[in-house]
N, C-alpha and C. Protein backbone atom coordinates (compact mmCIF):
# COMPACT_ATOMS: atom_id res chain seq x y z
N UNK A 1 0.84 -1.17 0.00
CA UNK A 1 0.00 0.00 0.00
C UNK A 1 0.90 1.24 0.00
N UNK A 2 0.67 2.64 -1.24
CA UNK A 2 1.29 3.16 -0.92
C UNK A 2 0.97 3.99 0.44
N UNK A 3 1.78 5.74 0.05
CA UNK A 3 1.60 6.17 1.22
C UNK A 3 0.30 7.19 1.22
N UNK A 4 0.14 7.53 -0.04
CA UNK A 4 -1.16 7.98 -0.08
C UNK A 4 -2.36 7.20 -0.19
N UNK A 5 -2.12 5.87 -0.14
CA UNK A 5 -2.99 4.96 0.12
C UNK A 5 -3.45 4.50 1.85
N UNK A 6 -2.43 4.84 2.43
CA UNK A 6 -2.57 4.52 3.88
C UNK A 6 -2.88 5.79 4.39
N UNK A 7 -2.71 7.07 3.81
CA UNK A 7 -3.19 8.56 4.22
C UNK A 7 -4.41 8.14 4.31
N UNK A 8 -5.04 7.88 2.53
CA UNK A 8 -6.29 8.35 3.42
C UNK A 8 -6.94 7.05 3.33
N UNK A 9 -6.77 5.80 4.10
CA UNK A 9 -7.33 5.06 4.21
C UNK A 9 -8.56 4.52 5.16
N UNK A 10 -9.51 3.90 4.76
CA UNK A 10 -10.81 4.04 5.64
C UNK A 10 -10.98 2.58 5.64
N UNK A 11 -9.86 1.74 6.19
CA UNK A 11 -10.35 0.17 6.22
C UNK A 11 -10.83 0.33 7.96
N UNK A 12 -11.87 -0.71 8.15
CA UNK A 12 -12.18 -1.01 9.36
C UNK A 12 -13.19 0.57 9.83
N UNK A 13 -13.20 1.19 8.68
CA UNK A 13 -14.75 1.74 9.27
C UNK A 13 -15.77 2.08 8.61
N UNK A 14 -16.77 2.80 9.27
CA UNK A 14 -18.35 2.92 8.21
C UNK A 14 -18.58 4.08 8.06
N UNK A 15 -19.49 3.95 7.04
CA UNK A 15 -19.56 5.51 6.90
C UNK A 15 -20.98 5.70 6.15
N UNK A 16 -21.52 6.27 6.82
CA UNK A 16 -23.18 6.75 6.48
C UNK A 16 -23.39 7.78 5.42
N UNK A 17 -23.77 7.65 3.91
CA UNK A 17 -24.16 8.49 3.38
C UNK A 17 -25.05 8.64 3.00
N UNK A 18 -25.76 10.25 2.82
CA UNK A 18 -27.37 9.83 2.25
C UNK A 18 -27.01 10.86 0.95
N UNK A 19 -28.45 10.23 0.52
CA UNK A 19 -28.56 10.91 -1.07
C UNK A 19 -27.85 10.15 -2.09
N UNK A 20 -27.70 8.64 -1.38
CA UNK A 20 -26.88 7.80 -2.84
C UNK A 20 -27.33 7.59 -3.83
N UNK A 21 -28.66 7.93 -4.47
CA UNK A 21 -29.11 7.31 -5.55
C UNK A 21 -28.27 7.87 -6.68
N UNK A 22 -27.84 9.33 -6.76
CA UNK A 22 -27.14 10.03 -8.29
C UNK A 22 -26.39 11.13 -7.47
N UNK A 23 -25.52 11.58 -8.55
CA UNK A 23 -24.84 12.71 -8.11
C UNK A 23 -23.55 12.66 -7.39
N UNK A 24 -23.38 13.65 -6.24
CA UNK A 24 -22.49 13.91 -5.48
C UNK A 24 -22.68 12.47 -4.19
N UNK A 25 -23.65 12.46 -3.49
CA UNK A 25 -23.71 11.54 -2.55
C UNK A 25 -23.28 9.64 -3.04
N UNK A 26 -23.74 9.91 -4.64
CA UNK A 26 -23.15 8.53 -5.11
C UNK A 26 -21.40 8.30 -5.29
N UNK A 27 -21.60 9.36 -5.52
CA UNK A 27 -19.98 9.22 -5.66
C UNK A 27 -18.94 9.44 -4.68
N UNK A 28 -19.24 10.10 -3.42
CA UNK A 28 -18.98 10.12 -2.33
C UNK A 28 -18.45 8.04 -1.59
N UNK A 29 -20.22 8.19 -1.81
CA UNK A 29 -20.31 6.58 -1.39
C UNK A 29 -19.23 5.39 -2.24
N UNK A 30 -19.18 5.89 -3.26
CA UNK A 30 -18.40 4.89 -4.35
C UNK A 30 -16.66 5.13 -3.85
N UNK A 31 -16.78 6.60 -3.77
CA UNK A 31 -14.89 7.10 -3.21
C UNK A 31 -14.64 6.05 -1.84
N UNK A 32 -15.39 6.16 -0.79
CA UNK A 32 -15.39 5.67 0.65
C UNK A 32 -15.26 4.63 0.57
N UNK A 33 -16.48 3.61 -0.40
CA UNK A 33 -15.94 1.92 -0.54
C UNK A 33 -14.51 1.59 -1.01
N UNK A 34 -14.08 2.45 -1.99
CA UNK A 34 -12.86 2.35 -2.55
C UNK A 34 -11.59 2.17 -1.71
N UNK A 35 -12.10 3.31 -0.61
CA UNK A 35 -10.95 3.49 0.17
C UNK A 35 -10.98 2.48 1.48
N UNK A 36 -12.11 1.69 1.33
CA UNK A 36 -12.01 0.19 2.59
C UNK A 36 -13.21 1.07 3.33
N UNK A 37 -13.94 1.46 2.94
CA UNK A 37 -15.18 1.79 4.44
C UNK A 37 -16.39 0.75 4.06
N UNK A 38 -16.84 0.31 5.27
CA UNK A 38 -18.39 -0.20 5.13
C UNK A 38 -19.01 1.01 4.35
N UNK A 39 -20.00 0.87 3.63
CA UNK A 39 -20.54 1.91 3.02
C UNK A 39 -22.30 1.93 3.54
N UNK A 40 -22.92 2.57 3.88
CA UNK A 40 -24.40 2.48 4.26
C UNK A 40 -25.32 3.49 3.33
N UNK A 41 -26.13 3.32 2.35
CA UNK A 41 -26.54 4.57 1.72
C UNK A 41 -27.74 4.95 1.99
N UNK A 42 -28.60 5.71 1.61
CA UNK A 42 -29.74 5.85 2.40
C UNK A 42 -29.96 7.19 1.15
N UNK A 43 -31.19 7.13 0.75
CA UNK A 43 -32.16 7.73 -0.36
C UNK A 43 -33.14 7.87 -0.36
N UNK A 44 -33.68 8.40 -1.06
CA UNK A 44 -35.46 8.40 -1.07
C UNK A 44 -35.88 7.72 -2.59
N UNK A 45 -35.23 7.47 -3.44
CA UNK A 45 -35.35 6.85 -4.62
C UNK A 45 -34.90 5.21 -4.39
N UNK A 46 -36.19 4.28 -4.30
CA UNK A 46 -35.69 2.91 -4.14
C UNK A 46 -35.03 2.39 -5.61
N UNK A 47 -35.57 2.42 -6.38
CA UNK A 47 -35.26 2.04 -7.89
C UNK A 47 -33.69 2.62 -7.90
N UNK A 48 -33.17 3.66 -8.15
CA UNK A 48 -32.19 4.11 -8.15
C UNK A 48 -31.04 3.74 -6.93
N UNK A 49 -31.61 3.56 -5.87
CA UNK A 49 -30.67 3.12 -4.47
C UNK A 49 -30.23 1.67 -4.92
N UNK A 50 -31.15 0.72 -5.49
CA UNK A 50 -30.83 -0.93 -5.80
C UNK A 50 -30.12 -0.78 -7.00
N UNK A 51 -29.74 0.16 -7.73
CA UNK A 51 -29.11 0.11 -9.03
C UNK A 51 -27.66 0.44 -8.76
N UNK A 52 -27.40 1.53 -7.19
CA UNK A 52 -26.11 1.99 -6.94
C UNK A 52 -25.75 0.73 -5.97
């Protein structure tokens, strides 16, 4: 792993985002899994929440 990989690394925790269906909050959520977080999303669009 580098060292900007262990900067900003988020293994071993969670992280609550809302507004995942599109946009900014999806991609938020998508950055955070990347970086090792549990990811939790939370929307008001079901169709769109099961697609992210």
């Amino acid at each position: 792993m580098s060292y900007i990989e262990q900067l900003f690394s988020l293994e071993s925790k969670v992280a609550i985002v809302t507004g995942t269906s599109r946009g900014i909050g999806k991609a938020v959520a998508y950055g955070m899994s990347l970086a090792g977080a549990k990811v939790y999303g939370l929307s008001r669009s079901t169709k769109k929440s099961k697609e992210t």
